[in-house]
Protein backbone atom coordinates (compact mmCIF):
# COMPACT_ATOMS: atom_id res chain seq x y z
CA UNK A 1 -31.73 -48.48 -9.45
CA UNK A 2 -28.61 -47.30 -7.71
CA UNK A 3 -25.80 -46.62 -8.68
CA UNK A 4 -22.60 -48.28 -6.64
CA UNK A 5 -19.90 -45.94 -8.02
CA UNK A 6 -22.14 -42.68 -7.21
CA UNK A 7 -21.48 -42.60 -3.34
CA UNK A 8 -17.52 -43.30 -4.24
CA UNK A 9 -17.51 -40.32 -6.80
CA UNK A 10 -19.35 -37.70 -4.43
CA UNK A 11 -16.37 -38.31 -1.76
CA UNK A 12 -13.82 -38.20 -4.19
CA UNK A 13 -14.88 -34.96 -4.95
CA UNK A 14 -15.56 -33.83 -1.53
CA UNK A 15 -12.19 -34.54 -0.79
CA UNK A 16 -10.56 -32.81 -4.55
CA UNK A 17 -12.24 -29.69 -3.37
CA UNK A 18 -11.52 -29.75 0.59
CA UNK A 19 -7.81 -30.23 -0.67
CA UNK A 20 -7.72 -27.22 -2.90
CA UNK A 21 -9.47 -25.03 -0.12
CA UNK A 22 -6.70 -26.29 1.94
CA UNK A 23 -3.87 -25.76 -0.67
CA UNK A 24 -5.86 -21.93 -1.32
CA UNK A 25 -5.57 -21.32 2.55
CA UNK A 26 -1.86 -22.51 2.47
CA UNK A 27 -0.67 -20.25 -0.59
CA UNK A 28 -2.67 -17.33 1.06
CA UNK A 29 -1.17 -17.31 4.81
CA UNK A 30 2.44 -17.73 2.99
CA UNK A 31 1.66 -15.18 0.47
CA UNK A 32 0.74 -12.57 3.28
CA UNK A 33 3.45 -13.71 5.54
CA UNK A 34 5.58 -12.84 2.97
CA UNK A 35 4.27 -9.47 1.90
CA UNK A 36 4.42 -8.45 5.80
CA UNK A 37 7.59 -9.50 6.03
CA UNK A 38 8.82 -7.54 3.04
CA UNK A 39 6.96 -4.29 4.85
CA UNK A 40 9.00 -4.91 7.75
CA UNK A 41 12.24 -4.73 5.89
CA UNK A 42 11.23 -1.78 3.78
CA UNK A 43 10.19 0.27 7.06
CA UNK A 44 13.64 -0.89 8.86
CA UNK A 45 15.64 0.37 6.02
CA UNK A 46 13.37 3.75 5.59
CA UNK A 47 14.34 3.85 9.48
CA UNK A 48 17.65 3.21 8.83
CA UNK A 49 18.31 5.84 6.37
CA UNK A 50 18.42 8.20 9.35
CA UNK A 51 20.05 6.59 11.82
CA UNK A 52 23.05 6.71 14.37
CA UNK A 53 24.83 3.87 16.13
CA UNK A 54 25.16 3.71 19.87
CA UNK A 55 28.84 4.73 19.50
CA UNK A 56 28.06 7.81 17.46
CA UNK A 57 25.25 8.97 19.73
CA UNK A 58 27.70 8.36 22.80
CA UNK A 59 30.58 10.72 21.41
CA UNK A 60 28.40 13.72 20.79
CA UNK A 61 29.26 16.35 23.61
CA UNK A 62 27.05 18.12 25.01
CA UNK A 63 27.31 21.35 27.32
CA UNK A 64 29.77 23.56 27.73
CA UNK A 65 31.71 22.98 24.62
CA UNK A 66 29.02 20.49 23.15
CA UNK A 67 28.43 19.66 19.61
CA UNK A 68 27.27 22.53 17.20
CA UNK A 69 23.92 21.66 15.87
CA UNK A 70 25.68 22.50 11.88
CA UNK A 71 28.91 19.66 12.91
CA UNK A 72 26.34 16.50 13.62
CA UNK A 73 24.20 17.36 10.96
CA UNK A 74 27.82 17.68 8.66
CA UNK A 75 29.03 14.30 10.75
CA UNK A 76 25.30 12.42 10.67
CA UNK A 77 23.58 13.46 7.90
CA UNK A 78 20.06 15.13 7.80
CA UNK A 79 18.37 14.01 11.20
CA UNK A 80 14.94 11.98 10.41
CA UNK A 81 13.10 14.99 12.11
CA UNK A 82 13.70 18.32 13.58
CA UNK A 83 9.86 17.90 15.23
CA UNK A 84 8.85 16.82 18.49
CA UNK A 85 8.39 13.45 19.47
CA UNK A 86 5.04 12.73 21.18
CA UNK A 87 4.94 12.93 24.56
CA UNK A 88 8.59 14.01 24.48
CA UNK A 89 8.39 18.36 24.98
CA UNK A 90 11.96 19.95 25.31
CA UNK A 91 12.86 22.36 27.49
CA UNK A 92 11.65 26.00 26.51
CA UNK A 93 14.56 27.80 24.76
CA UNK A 94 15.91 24.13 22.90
CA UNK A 95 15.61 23.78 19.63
CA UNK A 96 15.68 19.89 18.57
CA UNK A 97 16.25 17.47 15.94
CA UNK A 98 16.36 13.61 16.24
CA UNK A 99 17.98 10.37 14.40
CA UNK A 100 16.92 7.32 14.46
CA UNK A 101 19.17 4.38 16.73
CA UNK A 102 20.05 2.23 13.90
CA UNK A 103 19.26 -1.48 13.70
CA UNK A 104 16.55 -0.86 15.44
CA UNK A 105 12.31 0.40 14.99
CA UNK A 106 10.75 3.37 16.30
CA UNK A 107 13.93 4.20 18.65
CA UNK A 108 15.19 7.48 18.49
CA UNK A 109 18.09 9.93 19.70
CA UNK A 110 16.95 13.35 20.62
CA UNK A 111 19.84 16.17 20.58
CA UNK A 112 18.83 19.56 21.97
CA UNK A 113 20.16 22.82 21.29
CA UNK A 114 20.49 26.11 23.11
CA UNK A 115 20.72 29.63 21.44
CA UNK A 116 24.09 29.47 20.46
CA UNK A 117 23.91 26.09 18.54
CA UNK A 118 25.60 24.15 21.15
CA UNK A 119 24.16 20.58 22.20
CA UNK A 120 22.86 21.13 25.72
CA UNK A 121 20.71 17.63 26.27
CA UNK A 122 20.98 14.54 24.13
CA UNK A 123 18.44 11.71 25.23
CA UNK A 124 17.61 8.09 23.74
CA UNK A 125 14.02 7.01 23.59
């Protein structure tokens, strides 16, 4: 004997559970887009924290009569790093330190100086 209503009841619940794999699949891919997202925004304001606008890197002098190191750390803050950036060597003798370009991610300004604490180079990478 078969049963009519079987056939109907085995695609009903074909369907309930291909829906919630769906609805799982949706709340997943928003759930991660969201997390990443919220990365993002932690790791531009961590970047920001150190940073310089275009302006501000623009006015700092350098050469003759440049910038002490002591009056754009007093005017900027602490730079994000006083290291080398990869791939980036200054010239023998200059002693570094860089701020991040504000607004945006893994820019920096690099401001090099000589012996006497003056700025010498500045460059944006």
């Amino acid at each position: 004997m078969r049963h009519p209503h079987l056939r109907e009841y085995i695609l009903k619940t074909v369907l309930k559970i291909a829906l919630g794999i769906l609805l799982a699949v949706v709340v997943l891919i928003v759930g991660c887009t969201a997390l990443i997202g919220a990365g993002v925004n932690e790791a531009q304001k961590d970047s920001d924290k150190n940073s310089i606008t275009v302006a501000e890197y623009e006015s700092v002098k350098v050469g003759p009569g440049g910038n002490s190191r002591d009056r754009l750390i007093s005017r900027f803050g602490e730079p994000s790093s006083a290291q080398e950036v990869e791939g980036e060597i200054p010239e023998a003798g200059l002693d570094c330190i860089y701020y991040n370009r504000e607004g945006e991610f893994a820019s920096i300004y690099q401001f090099c100086f000589g012996a006497d604490g003056r700025a010498e180079t500045k460059s944006s990478f």
